[in-house]
Protein backbone atom coordinates (compact mmCIF):
# COMPACT_ATOMS: atom_id res chain seq x y z
CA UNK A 1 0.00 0.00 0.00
CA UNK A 2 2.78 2.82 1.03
CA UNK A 3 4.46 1.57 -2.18
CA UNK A 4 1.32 2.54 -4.36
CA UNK A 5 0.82 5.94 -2.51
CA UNK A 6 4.42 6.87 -3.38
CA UNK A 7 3.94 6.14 -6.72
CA UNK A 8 1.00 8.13 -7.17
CA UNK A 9 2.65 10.74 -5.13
CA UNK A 10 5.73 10.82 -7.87
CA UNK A 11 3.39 11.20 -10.73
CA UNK A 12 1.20 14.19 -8.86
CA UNK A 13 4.50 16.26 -8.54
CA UNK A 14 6.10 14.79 -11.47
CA UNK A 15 9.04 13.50 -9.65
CA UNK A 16 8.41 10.04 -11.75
CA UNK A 17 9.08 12.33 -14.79
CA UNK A 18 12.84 10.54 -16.00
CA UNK A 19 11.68 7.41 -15.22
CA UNK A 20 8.48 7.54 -17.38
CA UNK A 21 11.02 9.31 -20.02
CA UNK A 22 13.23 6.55 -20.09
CA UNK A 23 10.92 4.20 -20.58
CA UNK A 24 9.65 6.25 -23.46
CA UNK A 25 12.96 6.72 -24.97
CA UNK A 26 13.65 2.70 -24.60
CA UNK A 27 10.81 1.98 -26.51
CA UNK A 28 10.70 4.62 -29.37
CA UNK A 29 14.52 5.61 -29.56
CA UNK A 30 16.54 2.53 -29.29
CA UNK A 31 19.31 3.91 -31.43
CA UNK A 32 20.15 6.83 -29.69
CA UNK A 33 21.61 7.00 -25.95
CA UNK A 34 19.53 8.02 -23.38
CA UNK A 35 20.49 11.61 -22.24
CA UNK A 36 21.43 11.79 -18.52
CA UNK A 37 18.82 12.57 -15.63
CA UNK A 38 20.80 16.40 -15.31
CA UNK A 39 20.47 16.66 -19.00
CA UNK A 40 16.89 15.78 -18.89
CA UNK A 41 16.03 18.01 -16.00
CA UNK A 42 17.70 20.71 -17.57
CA UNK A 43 15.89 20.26 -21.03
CA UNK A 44 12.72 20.10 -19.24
CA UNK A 45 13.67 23.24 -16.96
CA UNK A 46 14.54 25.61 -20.29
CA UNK A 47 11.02 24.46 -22.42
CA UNK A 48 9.40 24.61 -19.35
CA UNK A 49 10.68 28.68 -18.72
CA UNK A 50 10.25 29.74 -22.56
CA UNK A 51 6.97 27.55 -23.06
CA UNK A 52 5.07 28.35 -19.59
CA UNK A 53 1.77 26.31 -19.49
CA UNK A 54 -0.86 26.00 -17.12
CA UNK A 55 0.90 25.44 -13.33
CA UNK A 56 0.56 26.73 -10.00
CA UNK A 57 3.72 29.44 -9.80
């Protein structure tokens, strides 16, 4: 049960977000290396700042 609540915690606050990339990437990008977590984070950070969408701040 505390395993399922911190899941569903994870993907509220999107803290699942690299893991639910990489699985993405595994499955449609198999080629290509997977970028590293900071390099996703940081990818996601800069679209996120110069492509605001609905979010609380």
């Amino acid at each position: 049960m505390a395993h399922m609540v911190a899941r569903v915690w994870k993907g509220m606050n999107g803290l699942d977000a690299y893991e639910r990339y990489l699985a993405h990437h595994r499955h449609e990008h198999q080629r290509t290396p997977a970028p590293s977590r900071a390099d996703f984070y940081r990818a996601k950070w800069e679209h996120e700042s110069t492509s605001p969408t609905a979010r609380c701040c």
